[in-house]
Structures are given as structure tokens and as C-alpha cells.
Protein backbone atom coordinates (compact mmCIF):
# COMPACT_ATOMS: atom_id res chain seq x y z
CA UNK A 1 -72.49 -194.44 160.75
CA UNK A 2 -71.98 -190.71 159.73
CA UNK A 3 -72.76 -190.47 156.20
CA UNK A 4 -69.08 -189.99 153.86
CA UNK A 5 -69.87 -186.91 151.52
CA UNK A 6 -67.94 -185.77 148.75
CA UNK A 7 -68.12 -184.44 145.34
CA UNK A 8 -67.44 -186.56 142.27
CA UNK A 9 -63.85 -185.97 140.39
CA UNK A 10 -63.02 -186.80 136.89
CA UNK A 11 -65.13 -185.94 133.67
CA UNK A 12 -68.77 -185.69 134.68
CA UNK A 13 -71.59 -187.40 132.52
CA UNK A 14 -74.69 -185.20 131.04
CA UNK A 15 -77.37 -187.25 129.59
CA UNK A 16 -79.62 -185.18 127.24
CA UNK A 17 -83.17 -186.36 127.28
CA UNK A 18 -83.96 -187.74 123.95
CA UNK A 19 -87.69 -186.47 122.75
CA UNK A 20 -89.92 -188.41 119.99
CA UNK A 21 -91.28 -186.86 117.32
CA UNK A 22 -94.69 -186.75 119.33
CA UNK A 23 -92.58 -184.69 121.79
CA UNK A 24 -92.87 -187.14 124.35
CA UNK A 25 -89.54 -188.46 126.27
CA UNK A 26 -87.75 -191.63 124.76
CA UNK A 27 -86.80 -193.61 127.53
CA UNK A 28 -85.02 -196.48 125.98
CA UNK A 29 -82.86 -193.70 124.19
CA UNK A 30 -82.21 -192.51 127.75
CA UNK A 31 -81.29 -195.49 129.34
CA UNK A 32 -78.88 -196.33 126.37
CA UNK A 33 -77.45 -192.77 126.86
CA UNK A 34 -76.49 -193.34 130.37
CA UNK A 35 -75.35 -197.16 129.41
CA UNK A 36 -73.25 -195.66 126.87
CA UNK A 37 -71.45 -192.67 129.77
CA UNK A 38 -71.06 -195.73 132.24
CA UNK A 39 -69.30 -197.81 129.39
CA UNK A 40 -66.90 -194.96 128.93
CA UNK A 41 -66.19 -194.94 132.13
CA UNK A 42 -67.60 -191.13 133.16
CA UNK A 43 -67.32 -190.66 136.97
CA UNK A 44 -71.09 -189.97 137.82
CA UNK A 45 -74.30 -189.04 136.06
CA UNK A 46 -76.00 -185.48 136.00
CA UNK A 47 -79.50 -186.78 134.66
CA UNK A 48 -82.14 -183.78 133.87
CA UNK A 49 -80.06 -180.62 134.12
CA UNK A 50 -79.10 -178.27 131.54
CA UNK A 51 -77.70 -180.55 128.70
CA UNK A 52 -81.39 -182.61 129.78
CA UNK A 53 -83.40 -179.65 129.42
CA UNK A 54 -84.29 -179.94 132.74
CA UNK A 55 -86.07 -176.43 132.79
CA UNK A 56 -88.74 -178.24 130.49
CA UNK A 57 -89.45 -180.78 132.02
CA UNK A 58 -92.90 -181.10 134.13
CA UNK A 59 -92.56 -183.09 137.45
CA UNK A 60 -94.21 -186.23 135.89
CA UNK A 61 -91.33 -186.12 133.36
CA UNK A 62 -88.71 -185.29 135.60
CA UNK A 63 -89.64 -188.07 137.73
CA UNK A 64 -89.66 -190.57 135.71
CA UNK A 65 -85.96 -189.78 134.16
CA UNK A 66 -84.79 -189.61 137.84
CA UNK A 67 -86.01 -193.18 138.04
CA UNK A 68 -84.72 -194.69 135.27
CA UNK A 69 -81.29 -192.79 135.97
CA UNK A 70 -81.35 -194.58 139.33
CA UNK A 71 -82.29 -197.76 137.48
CA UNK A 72 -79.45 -198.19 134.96
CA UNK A 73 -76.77 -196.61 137.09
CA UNK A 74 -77.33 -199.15 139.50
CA UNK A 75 -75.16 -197.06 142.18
CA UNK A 76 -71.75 -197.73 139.76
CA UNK A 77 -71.18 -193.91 139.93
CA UNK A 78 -73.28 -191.26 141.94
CA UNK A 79 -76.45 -189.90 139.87
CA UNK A 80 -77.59 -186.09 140.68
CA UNK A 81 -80.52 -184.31 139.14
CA UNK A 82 -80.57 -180.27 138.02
CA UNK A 83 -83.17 -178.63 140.04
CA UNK A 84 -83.34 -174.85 140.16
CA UNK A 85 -85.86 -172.23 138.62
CA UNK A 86 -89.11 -171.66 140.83
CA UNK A 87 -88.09 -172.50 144.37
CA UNK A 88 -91.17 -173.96 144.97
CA UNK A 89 -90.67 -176.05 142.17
CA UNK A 90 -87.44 -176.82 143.34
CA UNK A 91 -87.92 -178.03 146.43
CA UNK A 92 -90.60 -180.40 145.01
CA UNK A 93 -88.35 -181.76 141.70
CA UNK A 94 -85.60 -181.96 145.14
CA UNK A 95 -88.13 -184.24 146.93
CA UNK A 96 -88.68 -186.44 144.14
CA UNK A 97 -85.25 -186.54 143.57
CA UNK A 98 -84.74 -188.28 147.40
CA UNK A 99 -87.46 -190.58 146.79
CA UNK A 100 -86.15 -191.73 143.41
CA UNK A 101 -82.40 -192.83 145.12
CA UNK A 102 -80.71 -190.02 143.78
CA UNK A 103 -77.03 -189.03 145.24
CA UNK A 104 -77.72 -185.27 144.81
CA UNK A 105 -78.37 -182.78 142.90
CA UNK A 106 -77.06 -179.82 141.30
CA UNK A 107 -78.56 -176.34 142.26
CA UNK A 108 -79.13 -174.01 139.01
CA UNK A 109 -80.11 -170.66 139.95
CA UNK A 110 -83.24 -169.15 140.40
CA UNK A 111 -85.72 -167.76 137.60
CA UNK A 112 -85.17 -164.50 136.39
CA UNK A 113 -84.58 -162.47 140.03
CA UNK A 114 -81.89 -161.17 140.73
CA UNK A 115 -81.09 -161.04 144.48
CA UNK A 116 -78.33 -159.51 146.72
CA UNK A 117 -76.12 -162.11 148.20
CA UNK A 118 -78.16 -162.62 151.30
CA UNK A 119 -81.13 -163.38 149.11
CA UNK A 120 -79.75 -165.97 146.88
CA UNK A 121 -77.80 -167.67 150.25
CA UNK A 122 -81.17 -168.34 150.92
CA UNK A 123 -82.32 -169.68 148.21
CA UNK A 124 -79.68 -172.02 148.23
CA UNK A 125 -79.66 -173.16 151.37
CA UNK A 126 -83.56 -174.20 151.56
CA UNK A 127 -83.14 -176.69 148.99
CA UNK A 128 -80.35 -177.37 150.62
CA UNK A 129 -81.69 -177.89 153.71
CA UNK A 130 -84.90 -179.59 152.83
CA UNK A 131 -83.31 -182.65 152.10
CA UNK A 132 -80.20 -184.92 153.10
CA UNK A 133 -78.77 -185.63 149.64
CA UNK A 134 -75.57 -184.13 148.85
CA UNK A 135 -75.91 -180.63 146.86
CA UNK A 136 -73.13 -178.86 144.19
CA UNK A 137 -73.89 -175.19 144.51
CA UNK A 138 -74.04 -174.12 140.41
CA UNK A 139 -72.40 -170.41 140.62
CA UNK A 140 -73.84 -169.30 137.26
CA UNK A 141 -76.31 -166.21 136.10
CA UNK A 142 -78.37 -164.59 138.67
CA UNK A 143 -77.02 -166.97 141.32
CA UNK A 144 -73.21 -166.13 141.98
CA UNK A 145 -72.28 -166.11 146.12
CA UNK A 146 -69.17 -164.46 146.94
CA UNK A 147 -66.81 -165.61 149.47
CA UNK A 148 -68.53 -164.47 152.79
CA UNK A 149 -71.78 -166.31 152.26
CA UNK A 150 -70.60 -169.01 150.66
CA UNK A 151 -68.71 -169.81 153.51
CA UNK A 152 -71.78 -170.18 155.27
CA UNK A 153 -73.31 -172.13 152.69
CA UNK A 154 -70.21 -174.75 152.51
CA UNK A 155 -71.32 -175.14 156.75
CA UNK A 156 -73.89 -177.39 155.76
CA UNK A 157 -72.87 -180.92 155.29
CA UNK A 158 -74.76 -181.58 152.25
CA UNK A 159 -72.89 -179.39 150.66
CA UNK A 160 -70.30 -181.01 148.80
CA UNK A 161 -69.29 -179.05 145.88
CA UNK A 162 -69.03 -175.82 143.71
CA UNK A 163 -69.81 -176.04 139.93
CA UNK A 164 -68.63 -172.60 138.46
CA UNK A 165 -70.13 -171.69 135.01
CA UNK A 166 -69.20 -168.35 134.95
CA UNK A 167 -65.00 -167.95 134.27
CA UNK A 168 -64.14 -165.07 136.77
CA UNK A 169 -61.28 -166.48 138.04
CA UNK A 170 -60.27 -163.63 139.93
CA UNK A 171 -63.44 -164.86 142.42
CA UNK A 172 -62.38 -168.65 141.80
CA UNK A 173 -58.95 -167.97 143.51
CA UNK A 174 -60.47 -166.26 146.52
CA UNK A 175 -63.00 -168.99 146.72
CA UNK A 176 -60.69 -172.00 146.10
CA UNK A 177 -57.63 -170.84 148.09
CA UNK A 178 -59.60 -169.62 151.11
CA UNK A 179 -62.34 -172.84 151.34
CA UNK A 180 -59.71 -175.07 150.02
CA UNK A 181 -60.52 -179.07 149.47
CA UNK A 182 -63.36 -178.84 152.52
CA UNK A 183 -65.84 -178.71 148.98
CA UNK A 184 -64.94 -180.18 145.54
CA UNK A 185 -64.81 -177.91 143.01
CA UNK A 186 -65.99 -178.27 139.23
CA UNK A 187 -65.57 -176.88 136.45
CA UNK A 188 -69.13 -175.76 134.43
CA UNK A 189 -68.00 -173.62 131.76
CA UNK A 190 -69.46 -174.35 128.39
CA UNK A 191 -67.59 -176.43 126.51
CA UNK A 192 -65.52 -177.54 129.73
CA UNK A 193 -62.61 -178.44 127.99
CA UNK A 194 -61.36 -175.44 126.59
CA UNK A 195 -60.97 -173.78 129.56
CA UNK A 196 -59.64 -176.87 131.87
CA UNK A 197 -56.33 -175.91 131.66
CA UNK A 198 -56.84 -173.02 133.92
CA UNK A 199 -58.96 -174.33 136.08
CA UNK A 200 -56.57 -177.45 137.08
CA UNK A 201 -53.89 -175.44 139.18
CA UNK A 202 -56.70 -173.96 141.26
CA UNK A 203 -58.26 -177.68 142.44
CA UNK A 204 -60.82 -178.29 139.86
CA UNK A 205 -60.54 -181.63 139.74
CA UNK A 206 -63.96 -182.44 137.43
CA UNK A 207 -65.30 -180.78 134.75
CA UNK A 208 -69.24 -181.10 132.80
CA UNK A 209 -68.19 -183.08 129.47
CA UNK A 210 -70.54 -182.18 126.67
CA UNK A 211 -68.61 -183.70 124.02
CA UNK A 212 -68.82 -186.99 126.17
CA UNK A 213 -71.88 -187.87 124.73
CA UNK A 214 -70.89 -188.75 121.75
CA UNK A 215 -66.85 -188.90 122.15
CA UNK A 216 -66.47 -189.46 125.46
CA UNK A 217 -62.95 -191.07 124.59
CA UNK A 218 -61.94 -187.73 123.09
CA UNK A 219 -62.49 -186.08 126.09
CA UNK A 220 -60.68 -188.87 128.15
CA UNK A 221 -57.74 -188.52 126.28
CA UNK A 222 -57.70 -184.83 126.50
CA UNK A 223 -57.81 -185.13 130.36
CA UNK A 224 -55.58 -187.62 130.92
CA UNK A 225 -53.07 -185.33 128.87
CA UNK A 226 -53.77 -182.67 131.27
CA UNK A 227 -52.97 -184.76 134.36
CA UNK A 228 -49.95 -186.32 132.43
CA UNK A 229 -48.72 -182.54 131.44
CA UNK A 230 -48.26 -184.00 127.95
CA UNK A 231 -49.21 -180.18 126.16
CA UNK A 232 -48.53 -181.84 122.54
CA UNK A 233 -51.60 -183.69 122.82
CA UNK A 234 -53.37 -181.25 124.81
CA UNK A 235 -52.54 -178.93 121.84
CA UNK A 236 -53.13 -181.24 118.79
CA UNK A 237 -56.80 -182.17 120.66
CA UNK A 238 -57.34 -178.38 120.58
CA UNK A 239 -56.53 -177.44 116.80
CA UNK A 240 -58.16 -180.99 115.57
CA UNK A 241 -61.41 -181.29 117.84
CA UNK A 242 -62.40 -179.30 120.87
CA UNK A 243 -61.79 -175.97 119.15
CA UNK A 244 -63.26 -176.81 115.98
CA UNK A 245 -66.46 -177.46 117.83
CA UNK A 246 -66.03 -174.90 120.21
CA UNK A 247 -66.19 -172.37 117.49
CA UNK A 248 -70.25 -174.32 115.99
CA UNK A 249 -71.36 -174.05 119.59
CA UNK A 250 -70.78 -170.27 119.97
CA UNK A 251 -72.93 -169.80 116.57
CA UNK A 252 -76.11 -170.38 117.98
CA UNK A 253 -78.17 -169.42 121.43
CA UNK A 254 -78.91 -172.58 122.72
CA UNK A 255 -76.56 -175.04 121.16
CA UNK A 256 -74.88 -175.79 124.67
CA UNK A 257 -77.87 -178.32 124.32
CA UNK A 258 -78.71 -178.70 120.43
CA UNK A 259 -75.11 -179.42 119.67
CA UNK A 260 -74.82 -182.47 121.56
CA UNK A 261 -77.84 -183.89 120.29
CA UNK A 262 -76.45 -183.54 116.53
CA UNK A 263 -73.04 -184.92 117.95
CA UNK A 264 -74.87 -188.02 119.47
CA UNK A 265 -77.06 -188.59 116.07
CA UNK A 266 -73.57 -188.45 113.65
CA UNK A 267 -72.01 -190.59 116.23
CA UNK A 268 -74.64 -193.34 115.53
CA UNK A 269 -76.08 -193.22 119.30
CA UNK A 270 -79.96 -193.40 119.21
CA UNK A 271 -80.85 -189.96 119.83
CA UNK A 272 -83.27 -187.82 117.28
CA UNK A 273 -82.69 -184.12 116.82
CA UNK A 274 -85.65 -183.04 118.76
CA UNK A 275 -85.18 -179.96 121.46
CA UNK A 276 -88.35 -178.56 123.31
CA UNK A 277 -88.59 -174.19 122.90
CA UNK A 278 -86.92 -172.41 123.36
CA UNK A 279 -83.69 -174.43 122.22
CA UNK A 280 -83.92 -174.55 118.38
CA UNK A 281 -82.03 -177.70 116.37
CA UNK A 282 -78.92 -177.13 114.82
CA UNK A 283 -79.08 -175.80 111.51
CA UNK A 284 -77.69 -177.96 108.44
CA UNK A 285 -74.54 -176.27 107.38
CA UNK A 286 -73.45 -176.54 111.15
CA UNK A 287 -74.25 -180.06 111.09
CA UNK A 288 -72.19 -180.98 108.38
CA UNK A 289 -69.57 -178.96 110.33
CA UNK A 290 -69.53 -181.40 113.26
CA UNK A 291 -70.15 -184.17 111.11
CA UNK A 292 -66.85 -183.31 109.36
CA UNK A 293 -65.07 -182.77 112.89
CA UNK A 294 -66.32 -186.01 113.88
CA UNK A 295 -65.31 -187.92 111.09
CA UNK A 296 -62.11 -186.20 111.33
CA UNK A 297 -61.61 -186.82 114.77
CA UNK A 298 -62.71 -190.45 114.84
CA UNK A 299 -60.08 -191.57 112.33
CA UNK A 300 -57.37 -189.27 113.92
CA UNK A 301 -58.12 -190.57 117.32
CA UNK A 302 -60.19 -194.01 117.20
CA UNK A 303 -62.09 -195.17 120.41
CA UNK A 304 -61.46 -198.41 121.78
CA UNK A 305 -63.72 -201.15 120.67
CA UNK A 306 -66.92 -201.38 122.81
CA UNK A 307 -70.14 -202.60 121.95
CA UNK A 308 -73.23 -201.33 123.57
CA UNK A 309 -75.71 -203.94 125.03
């Protein structure tokens, strides 16, 4: 039978990867990371990309978080892995990724270089083409393909999706109204949430949650208002929460990944502070920031009553 292919919709899970002090990866924080996204019902699991600090990872690490991934998910949702960088070192974290059971993985862009179109349509489509998982195409950076090649990028039937993490919309309507639903299309913006709104009417259908790691039912809500048109909630969920945080994240370079970390530890999820260079920790007075939009946001808008195994 011809293998079904499609990109995931809903809110999209990103697992940090939790470090010990030592600097080594905490795997049981990990696994109780993902339990915790699956719980909450996320729609798949991006394990090891940018919220992991996938670009720190060595191959040994990445490996074995691939694994585990594959382990707890247990094929409930579809699990991808961030590869991207080096292409040699792409093609070999895509590898492992096959051999691990993953579903796919999403393709950052390349270190550093930047190429003319033709140059990163080939980039893309050798990892593409090297293995038969299903691919999302991450249109951020140095690696942004306009409509004409990726057109012939979306010819390949691995490719399922487009993750844009750059905002020019003017490209997004060319892209979205001339490909159409043949890809899925997702919405990567930092802080995903803010700018969903806009996205919606165009067919982004799934957006990268960050705040989903620690209120995942806060970002629920907020989508389900979306799909439900109800703008008072969309509106109160912006002034109390998403905003609020919005505004820590832009302080620092780096916080995309820091932030969540901090949200995870004040959320009580078992997750230290620890970031690899060159992502820095969140410094105190923005902690107690979050820590007082949590709070805040947790008695405002309570989560249902789960308890983690």
C-alpha cells in the first residue's frame, strides 16, 4: 500500500531537552516532558529542534532523544526531529532519525551560507531525498524558497508541509493560494500565538506552541477560540497571558528557548534551568515576571485536573 502522507494540524508539541547540572541530558525529565504534551492532548511531537537545542546536540545525544521520543510516544501522535545546520551533518542526524522510528523531521536551514534559491532547493531536497520519512520544509533565516522552487520542492512526496518562521505574508499568500492544501502549512513564528490570527484565513491550520510546555491548556483554549471566532476570549487571552509573555521573550537573544525552560520550572514540571551556549538562562527579574503571569493566568484560567504518571 502507497504510504498516506500528511502534515500534522492542531497545536504542535516542542519538548526542550532538560540538561543536569553536569551538563549531561536528563532523560527521565524528557520522557515526562513528552508524557506531559501527550496528556494535553498536543497533535504530534517535534523532539530535538529549536526549543530542544537541537543545534547542540552531538549525534550520540541526538540519538538517544530520538529514541526515547519514539519510546514514550508510542505512535499516539507523529514524532519529527529538527535536523538542519551542516548538511553533512544533516543527512546523518536524518539517518538516525529513520532508524530510530521517527515520522519526519523538520528541515532548519543551513549554517551560516547564504545561497540563491537554486542553492538552498538543493539543500533541501537532499535531505529530502535521502530518506522516505515525511519532511516540513522550515522557511526561516538563510533558507527562504520562493514560489518557483518550492514548487519543485512540494513534487517530492515526502514533502508534506511548510513551517514559516519568518511573517512575510505578502510571500505566504503567493505560496498558500497558488500550492493550496497539496502541503500543510504551519505556522513557526515565535511565540506562535500572537500572530495566529493572521495566519488562519490563509490555511495554517497548526502552529509551534512554546507556551505548551508548561500551559498547554492556555494555548488550547486560545485556539479553540480562534476556530470558534469567539474574539472576547481571543482578546482577554491576549491582554492577560500571551502578550504579557510575549513582551519577556523579546527581552533577551535566546529566550525563544530559555523562556520555556523557566515557564516549565514555575509550572512545577521537572525541568532545571540549564541551557547549553550560546542560549543564556533567564535572568531573575524576568523570572519573577513569568512567574507572576503564570500565577495570574493559572487562577484566571485553571487547567483541568490531570495527574502525571
Amino acid at each position: 500500500m502507497e504510504k498516506t502522507r500528511k502534515a500534522p494540524k492542531g497545536i504542535l508539541g516542542f519538548p526542550v531537552t532538560p540538561f543536569k547540572e553536569n551538563g549531561s541530558i536528563d532523560e527521565k525529565g524528557l520522557a515526562r516532558n513528552i508524557h506531559f504534551l501527550l496528556e494535553e492532548g498536543l497533535e504530534a511531537i517535534f523532539v530535538s529542534c529549536g526549543a530542544g537545542e537541537y543545534n547542540s546536540l552531538s549525534s550520540k545525544e541526538f540519538e538517544s532523544t530520538v529514541e526515547l521520543a519514539a519510546s514514550e510516544v508510542k505512535g499516539k501522535v507523529p514524532v519529527y526531529t529538527g535536523v538542519g545546520g551542516n548538511l553533512s551533518e544533516s543527512l546523518e542526524k536524518a539517518e538516525i532519525s529513520a532508524r530510530c522510528n521517527a515520522d519526519g523531521y523538520l528541515i532548519l536551514p543551513p549554517y551560516l551560507i547564504e545561497g540563491e534559491q537554486e542553492g538552498i532547493y538543493e539543500y533541501y531536497k537532499t535531505i529530502v531525498r535521502s530518506t522516505d520519512l515525511d519532511a516540513i520544509v522550515y522557511q526561516r533565516a538563510n533558507a527562504v524558497l520562493q514560489l518557483e522552487h518550492l514548487q519543485k520542492l512540494v513534487e517530492f512526496p515526502q514533502v508534506v508541509g511548510v513551517k514559516d518562521g519568518i511573517g512575510n505574508m505578502d510571500l505566504n499568500v503567493e505560496l498558500t493560494q497558488t500550492i493550496g492544501d497539496k502541503i500543510g502549512w504551519l505556522n513557526g513564528m515565535p511565540m506562535a500565538e500572537v500572530t495566529h490570527p493572521a495566519y488562519l484565513p490563509l490555511g495554517f491550520d497548526s502552529y509551534s506552541s512554546a507556551i505548551s510546555n508548561y500551559i498547554p491548556h492556555i494555548s488550547r483554549m486560545f485556539y479553540e477560540a480562534l476556530l470558534d471566532n469567539n474574539q472576547q476570549l481571543v482578546q482577554e487571552l491576549y491582554q492577560d497571558v500571551i502578550l504579557p509573555i510575549n513582551r519577556i521573550r523579546k527581552q533577551r537573544k535566546g529566550y525563544a528557548v530559555a523562556l520555556i525552560k523557566a515557564g516549565m520550572e514555575i509550572a512545577g514540571l521537572p525541568v532545571s534551568k540549564s541551557v547549553r551556549p550560546p542560549v543564556t538562562p533567564v535572568e531573575k527579574e524576568h523570572f519573577r515576571q513569568l512567574e507572576k503571569i503564570i500565577k495570574n493566568a493559572l487562577e484566571k484560567y485553571p487547567r483541568n485536573t490531570k495527574t502525571l504518571a
